[in-house]
C-alpha atoms as a PDB file:
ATOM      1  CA  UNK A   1     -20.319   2.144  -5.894  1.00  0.00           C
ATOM      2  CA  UNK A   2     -19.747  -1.299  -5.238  1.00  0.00           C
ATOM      3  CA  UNK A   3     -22.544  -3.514  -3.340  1.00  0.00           C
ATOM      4  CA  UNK A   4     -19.567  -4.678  -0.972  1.00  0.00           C
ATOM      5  CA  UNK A   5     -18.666  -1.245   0.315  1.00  0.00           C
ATOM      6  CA  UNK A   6     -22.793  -0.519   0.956  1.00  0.00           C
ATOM      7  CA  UNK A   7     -22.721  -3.700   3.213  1.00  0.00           C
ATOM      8  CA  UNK A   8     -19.470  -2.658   4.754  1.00  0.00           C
ATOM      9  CA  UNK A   9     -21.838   0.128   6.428  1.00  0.00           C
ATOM     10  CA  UNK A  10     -24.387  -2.597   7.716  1.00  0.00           C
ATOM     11  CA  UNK A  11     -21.857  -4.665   9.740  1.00  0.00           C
ATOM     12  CA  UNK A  12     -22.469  -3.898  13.544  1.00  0.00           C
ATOM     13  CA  UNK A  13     -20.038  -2.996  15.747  1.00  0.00           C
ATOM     14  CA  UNK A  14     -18.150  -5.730  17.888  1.00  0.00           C
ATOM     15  CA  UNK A  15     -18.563  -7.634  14.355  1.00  0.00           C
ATOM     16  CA  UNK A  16     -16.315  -8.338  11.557  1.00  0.00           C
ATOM     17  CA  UNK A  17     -16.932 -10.625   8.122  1.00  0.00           C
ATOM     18  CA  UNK A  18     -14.604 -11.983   5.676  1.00  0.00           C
ATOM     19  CA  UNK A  19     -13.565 -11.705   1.824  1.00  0.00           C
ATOM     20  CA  UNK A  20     -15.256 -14.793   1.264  1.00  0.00           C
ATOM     21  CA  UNK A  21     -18.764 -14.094   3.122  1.00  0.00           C
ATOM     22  CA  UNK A  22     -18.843 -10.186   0.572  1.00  0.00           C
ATOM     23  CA  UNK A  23     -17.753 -12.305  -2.400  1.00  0.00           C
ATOM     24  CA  UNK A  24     -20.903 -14.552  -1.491  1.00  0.00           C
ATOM     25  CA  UNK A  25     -23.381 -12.083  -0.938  1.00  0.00           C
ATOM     26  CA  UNK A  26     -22.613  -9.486  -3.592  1.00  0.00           C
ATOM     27  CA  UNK A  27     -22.011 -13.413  -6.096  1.00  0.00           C
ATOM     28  CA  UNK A  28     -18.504 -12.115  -6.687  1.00  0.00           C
ATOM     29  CA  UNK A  29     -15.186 -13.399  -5.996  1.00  0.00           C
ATOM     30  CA  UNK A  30     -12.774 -13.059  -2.460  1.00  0.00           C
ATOM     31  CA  UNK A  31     -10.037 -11.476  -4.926  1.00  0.00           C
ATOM     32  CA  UNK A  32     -12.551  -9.173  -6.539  1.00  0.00           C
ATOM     33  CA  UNK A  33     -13.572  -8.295  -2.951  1.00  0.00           C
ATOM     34  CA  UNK A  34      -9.896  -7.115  -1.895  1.00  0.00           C
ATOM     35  CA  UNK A  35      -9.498  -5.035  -4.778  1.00  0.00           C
ATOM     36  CA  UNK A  36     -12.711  -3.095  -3.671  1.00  0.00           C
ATOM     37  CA  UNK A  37     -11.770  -2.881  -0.069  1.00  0.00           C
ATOM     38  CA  UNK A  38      -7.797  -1.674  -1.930  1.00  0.00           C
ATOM     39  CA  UNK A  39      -9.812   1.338  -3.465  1.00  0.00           C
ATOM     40  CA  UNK A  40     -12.268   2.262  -0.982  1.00  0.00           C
ATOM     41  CA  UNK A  41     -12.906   5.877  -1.589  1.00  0.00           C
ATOM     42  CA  UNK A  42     -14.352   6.674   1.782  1.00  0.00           C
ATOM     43  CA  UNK A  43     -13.111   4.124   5.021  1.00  0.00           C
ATOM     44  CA  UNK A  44     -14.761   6.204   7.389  1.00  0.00           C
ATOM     45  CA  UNK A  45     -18.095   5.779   5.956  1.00  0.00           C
ATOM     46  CA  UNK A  46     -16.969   2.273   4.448  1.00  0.00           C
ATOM     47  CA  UNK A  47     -14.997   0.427   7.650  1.00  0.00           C
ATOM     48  CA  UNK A  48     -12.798  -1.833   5.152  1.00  0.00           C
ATOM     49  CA  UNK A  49     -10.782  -2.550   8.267  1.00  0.00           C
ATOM     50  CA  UNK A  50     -13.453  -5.070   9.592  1.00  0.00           C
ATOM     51  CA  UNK A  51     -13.082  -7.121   6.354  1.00  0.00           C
ATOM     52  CA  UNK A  52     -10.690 -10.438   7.390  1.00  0.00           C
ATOM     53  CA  UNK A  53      -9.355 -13.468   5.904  1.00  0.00           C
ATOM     54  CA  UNK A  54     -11.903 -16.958   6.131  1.00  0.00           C
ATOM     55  CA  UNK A  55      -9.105 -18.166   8.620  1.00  0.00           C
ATOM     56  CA  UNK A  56      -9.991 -15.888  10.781  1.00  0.00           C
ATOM     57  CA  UNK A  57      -6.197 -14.370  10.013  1.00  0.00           C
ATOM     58  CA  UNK A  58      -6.460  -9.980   9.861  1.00  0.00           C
ATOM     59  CA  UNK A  59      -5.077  -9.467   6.401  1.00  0.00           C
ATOM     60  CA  UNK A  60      -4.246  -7.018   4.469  1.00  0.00           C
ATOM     61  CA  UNK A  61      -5.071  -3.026   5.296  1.00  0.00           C
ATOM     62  CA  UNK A  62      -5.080  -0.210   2.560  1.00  0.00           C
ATOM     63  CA  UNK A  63      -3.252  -2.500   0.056  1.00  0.00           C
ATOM     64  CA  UNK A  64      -0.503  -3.533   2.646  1.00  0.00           C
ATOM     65  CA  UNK A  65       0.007  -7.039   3.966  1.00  0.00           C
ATOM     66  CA  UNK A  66       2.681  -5.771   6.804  1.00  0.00           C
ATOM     67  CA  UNK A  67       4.189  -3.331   8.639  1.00  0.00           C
ATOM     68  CA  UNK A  68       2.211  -0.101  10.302  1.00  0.00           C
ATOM     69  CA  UNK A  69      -1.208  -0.724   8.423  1.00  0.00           C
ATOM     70  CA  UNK A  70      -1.140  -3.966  10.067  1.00  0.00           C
ATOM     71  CA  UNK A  71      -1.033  -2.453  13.211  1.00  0.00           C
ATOM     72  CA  UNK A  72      -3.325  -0.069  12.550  1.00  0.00           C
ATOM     73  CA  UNK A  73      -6.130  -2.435  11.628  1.00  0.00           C
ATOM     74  CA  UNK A  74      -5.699  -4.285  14.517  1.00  0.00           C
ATOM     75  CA  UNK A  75      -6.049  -0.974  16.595  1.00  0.00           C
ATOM     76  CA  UNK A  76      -9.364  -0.113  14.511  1.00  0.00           C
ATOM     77  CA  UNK A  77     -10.036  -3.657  15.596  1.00  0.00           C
ATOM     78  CA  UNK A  78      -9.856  -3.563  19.166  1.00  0.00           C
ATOM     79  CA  UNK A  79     -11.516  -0.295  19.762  1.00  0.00           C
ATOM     80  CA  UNK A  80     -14.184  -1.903  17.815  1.00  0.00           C
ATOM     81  CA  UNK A  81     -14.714  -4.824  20.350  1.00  0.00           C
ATOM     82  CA  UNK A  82     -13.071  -7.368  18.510  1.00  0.00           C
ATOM     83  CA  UNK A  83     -10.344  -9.583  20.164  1.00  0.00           C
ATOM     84  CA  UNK A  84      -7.440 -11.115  18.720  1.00  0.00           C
ATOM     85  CA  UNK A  85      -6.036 -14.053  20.238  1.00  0.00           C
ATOM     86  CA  UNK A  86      -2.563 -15.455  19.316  1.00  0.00           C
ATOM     87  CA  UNK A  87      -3.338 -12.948  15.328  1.00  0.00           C
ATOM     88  CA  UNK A  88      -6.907 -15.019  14.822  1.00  0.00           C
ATOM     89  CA  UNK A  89     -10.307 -13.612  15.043  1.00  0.00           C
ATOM     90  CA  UNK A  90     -12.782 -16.311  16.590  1.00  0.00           C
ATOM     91  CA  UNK A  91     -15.637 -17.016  14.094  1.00  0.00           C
ATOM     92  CA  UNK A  92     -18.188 -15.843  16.737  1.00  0.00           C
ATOM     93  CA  UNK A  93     -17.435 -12.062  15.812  1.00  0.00           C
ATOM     94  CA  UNK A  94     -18.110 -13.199  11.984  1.00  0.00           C
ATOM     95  CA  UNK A  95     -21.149 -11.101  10.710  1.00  0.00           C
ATOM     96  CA  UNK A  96     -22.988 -13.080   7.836  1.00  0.00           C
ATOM     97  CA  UNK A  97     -25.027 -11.287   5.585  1.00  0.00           C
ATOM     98  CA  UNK A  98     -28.708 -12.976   4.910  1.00  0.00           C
END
């Protein structure tokens, strides 16, 4: 099991962190990151949906960049607390992991 997915677990809710902030605290890469969250084994005990982009942009979801999985992280999203302005997440929902 990969350290990213166990940290997954340990974001709050309302909260979401980014490729780049799991590449930093597991000393890995953002790429390396998105192939983890691609193969996630278990998103309901591992919520890859709260991983974003470092621009605050949503991303990819369950290896897709568009369409329906789109939409369906931003639904995951919003019941989680987390609002989306104009396809941006503000950086004040960003969890950082100490």
């Amino acid at each position: 099991m990969h350290k990213a997915l166990i940290l997954l677990a340990k974001i709050p809710k309302g909260k979401v962190t980014t490729y780049k902030e799991l590449a930093r605290a597991t000393k890995s890469s953002p790429r390396a990151i998105g192939r983890v969250m691609r193969h996630n084994p278990h998103p309901e005990l591992y919520p890859c949906y709260k991983v974003i982009r470092s621009d605050g942009t949503i991303g990819g979801y369950d290896g897709c960049i568009k369409g329906k999985k789109i939409a369906k992280k931003t639904t995951l999203l919003c019941k989680d607390g987390i609002k989306i302005i104009n396809g941006k997440i503000d950086s004040s929902f960003i969890h950082k992991f100490t």
